[in-house]
C-alpha atoms as a PDB file:
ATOM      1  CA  UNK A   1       0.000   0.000   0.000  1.00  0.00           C
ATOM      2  CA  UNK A   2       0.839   3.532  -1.046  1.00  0.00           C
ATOM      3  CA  UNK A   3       0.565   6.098   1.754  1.00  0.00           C
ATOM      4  CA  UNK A   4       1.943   8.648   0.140  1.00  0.00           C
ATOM      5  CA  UNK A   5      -0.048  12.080  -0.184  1.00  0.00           C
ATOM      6  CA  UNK A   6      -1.553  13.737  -3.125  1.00  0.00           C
ATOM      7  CA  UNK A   7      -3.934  16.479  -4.169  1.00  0.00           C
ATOM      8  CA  UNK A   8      -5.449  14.371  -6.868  1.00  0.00           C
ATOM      9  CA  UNK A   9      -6.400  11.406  -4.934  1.00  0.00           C
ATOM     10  CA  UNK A  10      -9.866  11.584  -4.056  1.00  0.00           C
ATOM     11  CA  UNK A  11     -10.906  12.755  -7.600  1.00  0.00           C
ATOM     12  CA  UNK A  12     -12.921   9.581  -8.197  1.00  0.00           C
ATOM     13  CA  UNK A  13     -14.230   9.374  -4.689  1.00  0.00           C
ATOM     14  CA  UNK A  14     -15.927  12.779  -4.630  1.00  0.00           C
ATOM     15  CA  UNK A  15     -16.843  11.922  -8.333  1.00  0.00           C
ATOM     16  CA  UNK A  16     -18.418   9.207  -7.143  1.00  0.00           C
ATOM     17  CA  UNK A  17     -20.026  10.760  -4.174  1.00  0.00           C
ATOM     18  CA  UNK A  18     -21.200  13.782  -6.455  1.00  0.00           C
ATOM     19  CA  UNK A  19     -23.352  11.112  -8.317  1.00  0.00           C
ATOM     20  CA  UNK A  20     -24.655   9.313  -5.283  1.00  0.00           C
ATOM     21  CA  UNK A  21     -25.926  12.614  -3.780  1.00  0.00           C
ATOM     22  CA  UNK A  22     -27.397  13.363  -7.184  1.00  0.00           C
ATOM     23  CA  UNK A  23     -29.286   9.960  -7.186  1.00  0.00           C
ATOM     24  CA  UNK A  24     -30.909  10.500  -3.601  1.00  0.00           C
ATOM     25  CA  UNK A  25     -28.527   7.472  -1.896  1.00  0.00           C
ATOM     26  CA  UNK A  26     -29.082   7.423   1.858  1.00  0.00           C
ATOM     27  CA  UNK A  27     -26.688   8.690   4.184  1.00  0.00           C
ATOM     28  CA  UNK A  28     -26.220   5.675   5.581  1.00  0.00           C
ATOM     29  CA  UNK A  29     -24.642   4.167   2.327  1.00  0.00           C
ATOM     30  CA  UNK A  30     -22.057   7.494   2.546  1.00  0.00           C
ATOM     31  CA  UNK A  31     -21.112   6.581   5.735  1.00  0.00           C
ATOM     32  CA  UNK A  32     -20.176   2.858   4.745  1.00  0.00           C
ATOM     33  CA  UNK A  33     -18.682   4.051   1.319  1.00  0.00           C
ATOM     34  CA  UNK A  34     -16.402   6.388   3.259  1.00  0.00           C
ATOM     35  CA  UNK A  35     -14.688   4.083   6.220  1.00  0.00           C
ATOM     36  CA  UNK A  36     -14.034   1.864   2.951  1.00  0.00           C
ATOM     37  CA  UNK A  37     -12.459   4.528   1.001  1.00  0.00           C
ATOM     38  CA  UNK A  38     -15.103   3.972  -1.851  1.00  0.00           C
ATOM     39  CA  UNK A  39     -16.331   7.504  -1.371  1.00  0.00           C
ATOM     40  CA  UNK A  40     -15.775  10.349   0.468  1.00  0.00           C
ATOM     41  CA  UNK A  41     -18.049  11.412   3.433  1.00  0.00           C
ATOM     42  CA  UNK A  42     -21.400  12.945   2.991  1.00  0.00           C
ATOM     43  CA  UNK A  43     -19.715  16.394   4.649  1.00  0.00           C
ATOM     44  CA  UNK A  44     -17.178  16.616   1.891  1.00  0.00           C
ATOM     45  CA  UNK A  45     -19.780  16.415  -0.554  1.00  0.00           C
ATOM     46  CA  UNK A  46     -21.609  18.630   0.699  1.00  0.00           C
ATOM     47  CA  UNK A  47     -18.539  20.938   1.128  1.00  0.00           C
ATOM     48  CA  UNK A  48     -17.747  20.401  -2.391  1.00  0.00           C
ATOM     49  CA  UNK A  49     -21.091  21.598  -3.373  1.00  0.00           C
ATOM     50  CA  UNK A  50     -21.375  24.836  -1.490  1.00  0.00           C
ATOM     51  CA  UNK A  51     -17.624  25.820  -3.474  1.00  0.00           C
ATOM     52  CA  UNK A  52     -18.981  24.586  -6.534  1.00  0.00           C
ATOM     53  CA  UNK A  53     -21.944  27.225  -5.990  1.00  0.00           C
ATOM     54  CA  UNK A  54     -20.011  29.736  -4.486  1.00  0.00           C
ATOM     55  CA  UNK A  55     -17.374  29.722  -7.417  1.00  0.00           C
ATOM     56  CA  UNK A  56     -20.171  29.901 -10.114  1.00  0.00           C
ATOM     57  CA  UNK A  57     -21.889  32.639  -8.467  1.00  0.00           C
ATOM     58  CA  UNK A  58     -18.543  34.683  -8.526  1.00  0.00           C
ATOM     59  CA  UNK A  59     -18.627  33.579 -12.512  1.00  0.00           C
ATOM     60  CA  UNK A  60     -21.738  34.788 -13.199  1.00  0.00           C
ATOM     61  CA  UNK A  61     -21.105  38.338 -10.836  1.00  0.00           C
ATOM     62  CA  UNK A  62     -17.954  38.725 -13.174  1.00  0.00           C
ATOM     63  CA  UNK A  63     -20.032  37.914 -16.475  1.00  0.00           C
ATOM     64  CA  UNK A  64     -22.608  40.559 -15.211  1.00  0.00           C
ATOM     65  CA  UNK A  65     -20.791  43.409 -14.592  1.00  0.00           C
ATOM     66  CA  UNK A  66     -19.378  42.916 -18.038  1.00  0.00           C
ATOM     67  CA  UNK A  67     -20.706  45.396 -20.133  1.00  0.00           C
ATOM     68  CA  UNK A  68     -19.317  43.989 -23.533  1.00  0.00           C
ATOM     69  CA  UNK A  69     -21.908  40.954 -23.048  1.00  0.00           C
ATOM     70  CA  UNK A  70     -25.360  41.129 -22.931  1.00  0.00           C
ATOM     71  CA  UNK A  71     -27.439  38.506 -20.592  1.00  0.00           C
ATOM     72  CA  UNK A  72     -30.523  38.003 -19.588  1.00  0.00           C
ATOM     73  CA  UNK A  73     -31.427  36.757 -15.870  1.00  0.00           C
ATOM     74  CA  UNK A  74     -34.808  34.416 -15.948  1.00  0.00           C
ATOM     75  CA  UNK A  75     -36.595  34.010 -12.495  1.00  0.00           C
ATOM     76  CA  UNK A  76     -39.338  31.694 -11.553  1.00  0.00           C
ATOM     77  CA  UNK A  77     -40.769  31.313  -8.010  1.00  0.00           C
ATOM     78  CA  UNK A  78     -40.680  27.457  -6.505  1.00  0.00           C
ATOM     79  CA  UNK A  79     -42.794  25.853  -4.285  1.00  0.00           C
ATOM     80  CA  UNK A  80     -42.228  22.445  -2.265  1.00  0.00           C
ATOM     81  CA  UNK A  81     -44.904  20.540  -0.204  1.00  0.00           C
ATOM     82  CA  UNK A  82     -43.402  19.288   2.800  1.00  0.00           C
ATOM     83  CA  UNK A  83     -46.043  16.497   3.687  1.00  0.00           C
ATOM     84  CA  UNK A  84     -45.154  15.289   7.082  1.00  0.00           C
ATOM     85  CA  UNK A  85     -45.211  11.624   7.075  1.00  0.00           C
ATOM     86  CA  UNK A  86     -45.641  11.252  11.031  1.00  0.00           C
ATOM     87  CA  UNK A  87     -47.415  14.106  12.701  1.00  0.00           C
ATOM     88  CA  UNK A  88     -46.943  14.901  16.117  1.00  0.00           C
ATOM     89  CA  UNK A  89     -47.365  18.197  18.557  1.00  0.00           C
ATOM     90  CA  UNK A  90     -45.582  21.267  16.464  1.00  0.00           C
ATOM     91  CA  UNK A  91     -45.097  19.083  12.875  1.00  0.00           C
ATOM     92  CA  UNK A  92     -47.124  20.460  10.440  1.00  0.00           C
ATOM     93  CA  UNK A  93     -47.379  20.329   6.683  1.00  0.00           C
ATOM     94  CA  UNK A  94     -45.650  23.268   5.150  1.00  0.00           C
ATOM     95  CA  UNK A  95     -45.117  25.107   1.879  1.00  0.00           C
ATOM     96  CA  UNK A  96     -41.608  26.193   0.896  1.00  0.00           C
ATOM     97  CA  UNK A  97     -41.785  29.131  -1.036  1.00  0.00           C
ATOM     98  CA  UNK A  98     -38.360  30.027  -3.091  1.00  0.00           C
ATOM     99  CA  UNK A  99     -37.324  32.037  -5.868  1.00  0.00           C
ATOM    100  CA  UNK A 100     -34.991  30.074  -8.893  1.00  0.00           C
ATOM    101  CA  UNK A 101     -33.280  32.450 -11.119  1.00  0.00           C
ATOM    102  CA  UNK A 102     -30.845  31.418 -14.168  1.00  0.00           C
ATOM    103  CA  UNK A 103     -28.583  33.908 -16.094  1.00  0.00           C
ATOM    104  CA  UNK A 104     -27.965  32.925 -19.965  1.00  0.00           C
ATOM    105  CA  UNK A 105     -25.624  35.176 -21.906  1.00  0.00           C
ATOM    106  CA  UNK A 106     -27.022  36.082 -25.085  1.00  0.00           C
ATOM    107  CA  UNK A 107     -24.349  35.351 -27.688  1.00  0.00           C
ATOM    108  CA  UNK A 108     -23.798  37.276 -30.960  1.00  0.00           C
ATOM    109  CA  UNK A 109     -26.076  40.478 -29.474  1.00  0.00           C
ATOM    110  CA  UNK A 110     -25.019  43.689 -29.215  1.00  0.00           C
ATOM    111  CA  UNK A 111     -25.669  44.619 -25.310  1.00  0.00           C
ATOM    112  CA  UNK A 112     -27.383  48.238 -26.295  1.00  0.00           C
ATOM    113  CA  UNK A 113     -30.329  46.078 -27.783  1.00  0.00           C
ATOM    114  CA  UNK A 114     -30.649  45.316 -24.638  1.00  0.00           C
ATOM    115  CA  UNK A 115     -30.865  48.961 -23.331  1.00  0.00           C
ATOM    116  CA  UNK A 116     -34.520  49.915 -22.144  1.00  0.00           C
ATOM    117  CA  UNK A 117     -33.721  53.706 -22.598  1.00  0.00           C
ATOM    118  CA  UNK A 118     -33.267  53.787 -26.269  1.00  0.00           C
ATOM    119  CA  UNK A 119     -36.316  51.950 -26.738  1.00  0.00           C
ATOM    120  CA  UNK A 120     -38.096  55.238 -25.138  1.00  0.00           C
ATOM    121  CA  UNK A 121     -39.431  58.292 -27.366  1.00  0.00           C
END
């Protein structure tokens, strides 16, 4: 066995937890995947994640404040029905209200067709 330390080990293990928290496994299977060295532990993925996020929203900051591209932001609201599958005192069924948005650049458009103020007369 190889003991030796490097920054590209655990490429396939978070790959393969990435796509086990994508498919919904239970975190039961994370733990035993993890003291087994098949994949790495639910927290890591979850770590990952929140970079993975934070590191797009700085992309898409940067690609906004750009104003050589023009992009469009798309917003939808969300809603989730919590159904609670055992209710007891305080456990009620609850809506979870949220707000999706999704910025696409607009490719081969000037950004000034974009501008509301030359549309005005």
């Amino acid at each position: 066995m190889d003991y030796s330390r490097n920054s590209h080990a655990n490429k396939l293990a978070i790959i393969k937890g990435l796509f086990d928290f994508a498919h919904g496994v239970p975190f039961d299977v994370f733990a035993c995947n993890s003291r087994v060295a098949y994949t790495v532990s639910y927290g890591a993925v979850r770590h990952c994640l929140e970079e993975l996020s934070q590191q797009e929203a700085r992309l898409v900051v940067e690609r906004a404040r750009d104003h050589t591209r023009g992009g469009v932001v798309v917003m939808d609201n969300v809603q989730n029905y919590l159904m609670q599958r055992d209710i007891r005192i305080g456990r009620t069924h609850t809506m979870n209200v949220g707000l999706a948005a999704t910025y696409v650049e607009l490719e081969g458009i000037h950004p000034n067709a974009l501008n509301f103020a030359d549309k005005m007369w």
